[in-house]
Protein backbone atom coordinates (compact mmCIF):
# COMPACT_ATOMS: atom_id res chain seq x y z
CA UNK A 1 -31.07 -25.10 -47.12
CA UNK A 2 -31.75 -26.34 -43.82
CA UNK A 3 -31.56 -24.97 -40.43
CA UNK A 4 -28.58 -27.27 -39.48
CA UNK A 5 -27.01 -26.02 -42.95
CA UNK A 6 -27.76 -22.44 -42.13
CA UNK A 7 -26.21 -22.41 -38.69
CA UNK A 8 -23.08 -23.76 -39.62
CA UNK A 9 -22.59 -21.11 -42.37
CA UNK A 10 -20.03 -18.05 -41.07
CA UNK A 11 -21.03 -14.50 -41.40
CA UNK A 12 -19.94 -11.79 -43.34
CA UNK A 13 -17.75 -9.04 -41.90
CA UNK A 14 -18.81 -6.16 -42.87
CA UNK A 15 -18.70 -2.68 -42.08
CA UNK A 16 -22.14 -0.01 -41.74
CA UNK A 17 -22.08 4.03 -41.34
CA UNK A 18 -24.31 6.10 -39.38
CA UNK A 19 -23.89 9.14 -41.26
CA UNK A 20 -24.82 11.87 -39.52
CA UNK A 21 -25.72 15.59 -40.57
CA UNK A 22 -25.68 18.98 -38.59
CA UNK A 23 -29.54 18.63 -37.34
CA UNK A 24 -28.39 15.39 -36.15
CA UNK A 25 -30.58 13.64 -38.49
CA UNK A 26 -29.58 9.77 -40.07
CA UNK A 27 -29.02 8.84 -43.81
CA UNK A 28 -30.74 5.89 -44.88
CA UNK A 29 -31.41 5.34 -48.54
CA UNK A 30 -34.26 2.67 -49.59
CA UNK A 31 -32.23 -0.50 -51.42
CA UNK A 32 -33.04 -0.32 -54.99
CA UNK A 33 -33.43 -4.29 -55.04
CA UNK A 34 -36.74 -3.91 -53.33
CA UNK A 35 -40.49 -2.01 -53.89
CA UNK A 36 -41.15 -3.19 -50.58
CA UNK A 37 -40.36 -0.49 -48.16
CA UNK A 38 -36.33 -1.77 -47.31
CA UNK A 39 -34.70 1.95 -45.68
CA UNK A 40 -31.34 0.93 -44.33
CA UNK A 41 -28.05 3.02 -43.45
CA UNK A 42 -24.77 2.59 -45.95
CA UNK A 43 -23.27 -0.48 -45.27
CA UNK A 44 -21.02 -3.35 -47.05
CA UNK A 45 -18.55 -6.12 -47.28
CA UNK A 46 -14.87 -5.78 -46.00
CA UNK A 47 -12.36 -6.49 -48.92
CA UNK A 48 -9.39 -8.91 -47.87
CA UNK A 49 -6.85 -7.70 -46.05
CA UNK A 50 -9.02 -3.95 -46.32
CA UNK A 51 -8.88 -2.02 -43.00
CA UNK A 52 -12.74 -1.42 -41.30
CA UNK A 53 -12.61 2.22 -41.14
CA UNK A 54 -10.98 2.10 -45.19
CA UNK A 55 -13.79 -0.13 -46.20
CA UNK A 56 -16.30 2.31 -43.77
CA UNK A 57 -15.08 5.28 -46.30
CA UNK A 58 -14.96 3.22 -49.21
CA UNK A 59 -18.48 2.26 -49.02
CA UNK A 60 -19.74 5.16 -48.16
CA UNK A 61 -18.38 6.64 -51.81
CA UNK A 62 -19.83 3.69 -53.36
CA UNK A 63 -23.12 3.60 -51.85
CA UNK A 64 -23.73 7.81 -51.14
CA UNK A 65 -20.81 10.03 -53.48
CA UNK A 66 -19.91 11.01 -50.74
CA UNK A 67 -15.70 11.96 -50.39
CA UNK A 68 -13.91 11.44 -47.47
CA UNK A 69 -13.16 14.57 -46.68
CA UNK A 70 -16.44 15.70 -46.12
CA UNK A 71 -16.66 13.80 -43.24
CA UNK A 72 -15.35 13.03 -39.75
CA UNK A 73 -15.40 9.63 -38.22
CA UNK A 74 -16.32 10.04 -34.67
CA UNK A 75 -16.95 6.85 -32.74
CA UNK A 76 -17.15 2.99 -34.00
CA UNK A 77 -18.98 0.20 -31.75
CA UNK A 78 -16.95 -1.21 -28.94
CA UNK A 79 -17.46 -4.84 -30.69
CA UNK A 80 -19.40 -6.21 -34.09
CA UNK A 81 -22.61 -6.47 -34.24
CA UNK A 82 -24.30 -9.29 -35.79
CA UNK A 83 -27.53 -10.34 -37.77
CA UNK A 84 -29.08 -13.68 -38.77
CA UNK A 85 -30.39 -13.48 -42.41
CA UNK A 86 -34.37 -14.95 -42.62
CA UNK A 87 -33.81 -18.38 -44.00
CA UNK A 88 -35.20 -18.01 -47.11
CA UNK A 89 -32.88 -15.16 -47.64
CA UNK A 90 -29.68 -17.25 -47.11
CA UNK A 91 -29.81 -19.24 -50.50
CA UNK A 92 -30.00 -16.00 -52.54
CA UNK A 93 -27.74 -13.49 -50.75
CA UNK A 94 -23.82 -13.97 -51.44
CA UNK A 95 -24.29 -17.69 -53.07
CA UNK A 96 -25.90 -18.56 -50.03
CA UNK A 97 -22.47 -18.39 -48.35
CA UNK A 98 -23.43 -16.32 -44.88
CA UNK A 99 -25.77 -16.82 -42.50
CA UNK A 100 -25.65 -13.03 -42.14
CA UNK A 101 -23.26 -10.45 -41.02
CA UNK A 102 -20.72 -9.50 -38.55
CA UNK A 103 -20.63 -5.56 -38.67
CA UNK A 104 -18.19 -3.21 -37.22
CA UNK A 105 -20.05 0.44 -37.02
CA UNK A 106 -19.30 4.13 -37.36
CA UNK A 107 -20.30 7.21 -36.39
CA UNK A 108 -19.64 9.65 -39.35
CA UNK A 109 -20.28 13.43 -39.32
CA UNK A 110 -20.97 14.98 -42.47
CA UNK A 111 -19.76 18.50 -43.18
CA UNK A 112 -21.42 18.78 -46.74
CA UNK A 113 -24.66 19.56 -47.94
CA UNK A 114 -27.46 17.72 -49.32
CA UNK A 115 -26.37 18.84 -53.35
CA UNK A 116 -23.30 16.64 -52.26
CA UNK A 117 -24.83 13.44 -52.05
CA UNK A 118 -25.37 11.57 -55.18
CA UNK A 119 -26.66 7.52 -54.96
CA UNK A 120 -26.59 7.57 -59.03
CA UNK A 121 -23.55 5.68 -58.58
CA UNK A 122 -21.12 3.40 -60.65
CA UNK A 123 -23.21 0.28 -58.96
CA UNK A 124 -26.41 2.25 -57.36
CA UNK A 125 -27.75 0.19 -53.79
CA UNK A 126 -30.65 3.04 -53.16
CA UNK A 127 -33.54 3.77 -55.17
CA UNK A 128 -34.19 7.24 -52.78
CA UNK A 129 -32.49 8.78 -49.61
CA UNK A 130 -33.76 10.98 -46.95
CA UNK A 131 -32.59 12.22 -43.58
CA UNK A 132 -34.43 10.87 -40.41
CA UNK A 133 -34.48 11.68 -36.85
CA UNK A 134 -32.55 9.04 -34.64
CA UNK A 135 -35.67 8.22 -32.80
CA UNK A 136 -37.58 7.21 -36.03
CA UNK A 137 -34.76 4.85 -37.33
CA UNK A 138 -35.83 1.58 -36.18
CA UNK A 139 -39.16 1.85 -37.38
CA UNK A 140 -38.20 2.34 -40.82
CA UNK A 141 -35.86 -0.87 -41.15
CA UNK A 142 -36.91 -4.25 -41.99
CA UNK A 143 -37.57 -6.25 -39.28
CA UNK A 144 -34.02 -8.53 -39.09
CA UNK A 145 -31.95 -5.70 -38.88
CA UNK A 146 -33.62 -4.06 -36.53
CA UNK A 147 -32.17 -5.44 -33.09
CA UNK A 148 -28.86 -4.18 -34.55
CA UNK A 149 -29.95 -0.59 -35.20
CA UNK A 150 -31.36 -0.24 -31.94
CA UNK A 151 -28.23 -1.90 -31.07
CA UNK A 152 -25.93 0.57 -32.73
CA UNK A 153 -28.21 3.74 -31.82
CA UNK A 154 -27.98 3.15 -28.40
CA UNK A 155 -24.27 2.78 -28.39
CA UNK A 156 -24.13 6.16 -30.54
CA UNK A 157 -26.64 7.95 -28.43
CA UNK A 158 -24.25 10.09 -26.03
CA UNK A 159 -23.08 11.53 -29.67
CA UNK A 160 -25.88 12.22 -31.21
């Protein structure tokens, strides 16, 4: 695809979860499409019609085990946040429909414990998890996401 053809493709909405535990640590799980190091927070496509904070819940089942009521949204991003895919990315992710994505955020607090969180899921996204302090998140993400994680932690930061 070309530049031109890139730039006039829409973006995904899409919503992503800063989960959250009592030490005020992050989730991120490593995607299990990757060996290359690839640590990102739960995050995912909003169905039609689907509310954000619905599909914020529903993905973080699907990507985590974790149930709704072990957790407690607290804050979302004023607006959406977006990201440009690398353009050699664009042809393979979503039939090379997106250019990237539009994401609305959320601040989740979970209220479980660790035994409670299970990525062996019905459609697994991370090969590993771990818990990591706010100030190390950026470092750990690749590189095109990482304007909107700064983005999204600094918007958090007063609850964290």
């Amino acid at each position: 695809m070309t530049p031109e053809q890139i730039a006039a493709l829409p973006y995904r909405p899409c919503v992503g979860v800063m989960l959250v535990n009592q030490h005020g640590h992050v989730f991120v799980g490593q995607r299990i499409d990757t060996q290359q190091p690839a640590w990102q927070m739960p995050q995912g496509g909003i169905d039609e019609d689907e509310d954000p904070r619905i599909a914020a819940l529903r993905e973080l089942v699907e990507e985590t085990g974790i149930a709704p009521d072990l957790v407690r949204i607290e804050a979302e991003t004023k607006g959406w946040v977006r990201y440009d895919l690398p353009h050699d990315l664009v042809p393979r992710m979503w039939n090379g429909r997106y250019r990237g994505q539009e994401q609305k955020w959320y601040l989740v607090r979970f209220h479980g414990d660790d035994c409670q969180i299970d990525i062996v899921t019905a459609q697994p996204e991370f090969s590993s998890w771990r818990w990591l302090p706010p100030a190390d998140l950026a470092d750990h993400i690749v590189p095109f996401k990482r304007a909107v994680y700064t983005a999204v932690l600094e918007e958090f930061a007063p609850r964290l």
